[in-house]
Protein backbone atom coordinates (compact mmCIF):
# COMPACT_ATOMS: atom_id res chain seq x y z
CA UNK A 1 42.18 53.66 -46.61
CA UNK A 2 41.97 54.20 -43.09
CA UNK A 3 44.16 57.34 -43.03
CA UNK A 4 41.85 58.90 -45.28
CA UNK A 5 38.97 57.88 -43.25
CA UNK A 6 40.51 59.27 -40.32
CA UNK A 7 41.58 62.59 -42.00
CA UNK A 8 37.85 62.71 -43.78
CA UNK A 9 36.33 62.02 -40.40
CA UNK A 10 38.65 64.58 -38.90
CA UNK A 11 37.74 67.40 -41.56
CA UNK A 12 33.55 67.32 -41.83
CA UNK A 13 31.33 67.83 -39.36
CA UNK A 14 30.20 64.66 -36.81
CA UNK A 15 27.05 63.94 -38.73
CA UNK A 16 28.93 64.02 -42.12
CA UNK A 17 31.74 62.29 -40.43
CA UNK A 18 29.66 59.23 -39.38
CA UNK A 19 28.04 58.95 -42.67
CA UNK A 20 31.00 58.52 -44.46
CA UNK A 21 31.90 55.94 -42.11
CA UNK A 22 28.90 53.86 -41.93
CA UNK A 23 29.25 54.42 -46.09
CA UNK A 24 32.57 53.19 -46.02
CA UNK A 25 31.73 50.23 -43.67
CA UNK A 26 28.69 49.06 -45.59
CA UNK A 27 31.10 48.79 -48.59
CA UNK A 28 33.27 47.24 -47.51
CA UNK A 29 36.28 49.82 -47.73
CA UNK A 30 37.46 49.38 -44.27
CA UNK A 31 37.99 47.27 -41.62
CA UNK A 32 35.46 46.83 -38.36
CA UNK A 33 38.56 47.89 -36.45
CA UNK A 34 39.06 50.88 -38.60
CA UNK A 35 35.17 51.72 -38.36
CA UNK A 36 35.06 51.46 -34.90
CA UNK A 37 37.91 54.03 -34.85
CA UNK A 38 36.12 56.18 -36.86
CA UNK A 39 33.12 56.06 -34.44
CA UNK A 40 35.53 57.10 -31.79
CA UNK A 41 36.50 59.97 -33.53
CA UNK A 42 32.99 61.28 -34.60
CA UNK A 43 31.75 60.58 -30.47
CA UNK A 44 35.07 62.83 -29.78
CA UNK A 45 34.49 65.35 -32.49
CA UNK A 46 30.75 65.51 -31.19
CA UNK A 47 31.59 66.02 -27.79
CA UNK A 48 34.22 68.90 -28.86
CA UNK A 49 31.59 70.53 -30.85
CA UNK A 50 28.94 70.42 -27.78
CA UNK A 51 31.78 71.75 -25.67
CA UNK A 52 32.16 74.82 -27.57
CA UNK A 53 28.04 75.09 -27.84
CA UNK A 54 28.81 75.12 -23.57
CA UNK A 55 31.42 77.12 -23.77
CA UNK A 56 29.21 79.62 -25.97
CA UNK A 57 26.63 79.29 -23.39
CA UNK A 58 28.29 79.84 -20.57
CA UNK A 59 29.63 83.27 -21.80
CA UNK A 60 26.60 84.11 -22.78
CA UNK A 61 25.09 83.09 -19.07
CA UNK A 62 28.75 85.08 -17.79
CA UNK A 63 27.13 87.96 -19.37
CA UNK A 64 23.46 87.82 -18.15
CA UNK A 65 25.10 87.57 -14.85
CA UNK A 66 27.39 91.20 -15.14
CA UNK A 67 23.86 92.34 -16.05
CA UNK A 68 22.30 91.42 -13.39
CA UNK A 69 24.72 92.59 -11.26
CA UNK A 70 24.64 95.64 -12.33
CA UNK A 71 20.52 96.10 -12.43
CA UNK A 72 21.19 94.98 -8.91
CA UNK A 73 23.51 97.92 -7.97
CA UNK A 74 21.20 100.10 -10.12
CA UNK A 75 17.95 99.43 -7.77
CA UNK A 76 20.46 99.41 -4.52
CA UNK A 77 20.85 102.92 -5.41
CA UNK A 78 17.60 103.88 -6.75
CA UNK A 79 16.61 102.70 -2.95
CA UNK A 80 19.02 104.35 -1.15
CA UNK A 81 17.84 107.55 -3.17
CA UNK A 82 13.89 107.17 -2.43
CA UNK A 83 15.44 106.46 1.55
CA UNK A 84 17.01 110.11 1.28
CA UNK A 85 14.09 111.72 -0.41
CA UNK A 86 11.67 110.31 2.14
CA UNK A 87 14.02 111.79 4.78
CA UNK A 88 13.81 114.93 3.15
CA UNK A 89 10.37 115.03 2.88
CA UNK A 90 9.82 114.08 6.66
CA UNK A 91 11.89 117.37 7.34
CA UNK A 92 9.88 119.12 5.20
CA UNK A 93 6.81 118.61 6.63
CA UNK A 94 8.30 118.86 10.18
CA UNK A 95 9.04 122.41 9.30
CA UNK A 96 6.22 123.26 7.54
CA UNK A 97 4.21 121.32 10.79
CA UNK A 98 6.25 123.57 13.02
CA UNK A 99 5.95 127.30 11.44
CA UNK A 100 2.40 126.53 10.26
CA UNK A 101 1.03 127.87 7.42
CA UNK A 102 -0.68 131.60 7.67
CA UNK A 103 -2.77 133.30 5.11
């Protein structure tokens, strides 16, 4: 009984998992060794389902960061353009200052 207990626990999800466990407890079907080896496996099974909900995350984050990263380049040159156009512009009215204007 507890090989199929182990292979049920193994093949639902946690919550299902420890359901049938608990179920199986309650009546009797297994031992309280065997249950608390079934809790084992649902705590592992839980904490390799959060660790793909992390690892899910943290691509996600991965991304968000290369976007960033890249707005961040974006405005470095949008900056670096207004520096030049402002240069320009000085020039411009540096010339126009020194031929003056004549109607």
């Amino acid at each position: 009984m507890a090989e199929n207990l182990i292979a049920a626990v193994l093949g639902k999800a946690a919550e299902e998992a420890l359901e049938t466990a608990v179920q199986a407890y309650l009546q009797k079907k297994i031992s309280r060794k065997d249950f608390q080896t079934a809790l084992l496996l649902v705590i592992v099974k839980m904490m390799g389902d959060m660790n793909k909900k992390l690892d899910i995350a943290n691509k996600r984050l991965d991304d968000v960061n290369r976007k960033l990263d890249d707005i961040k380049m974006d405005v470095a040159a949008i900056k670096e353009n207004m520096a030049r156009a402002r240069e320009e512009l000085l020039r411009v009215r540096e010339n126009i200052a020194s031929v003056g204007i004549r109607i």
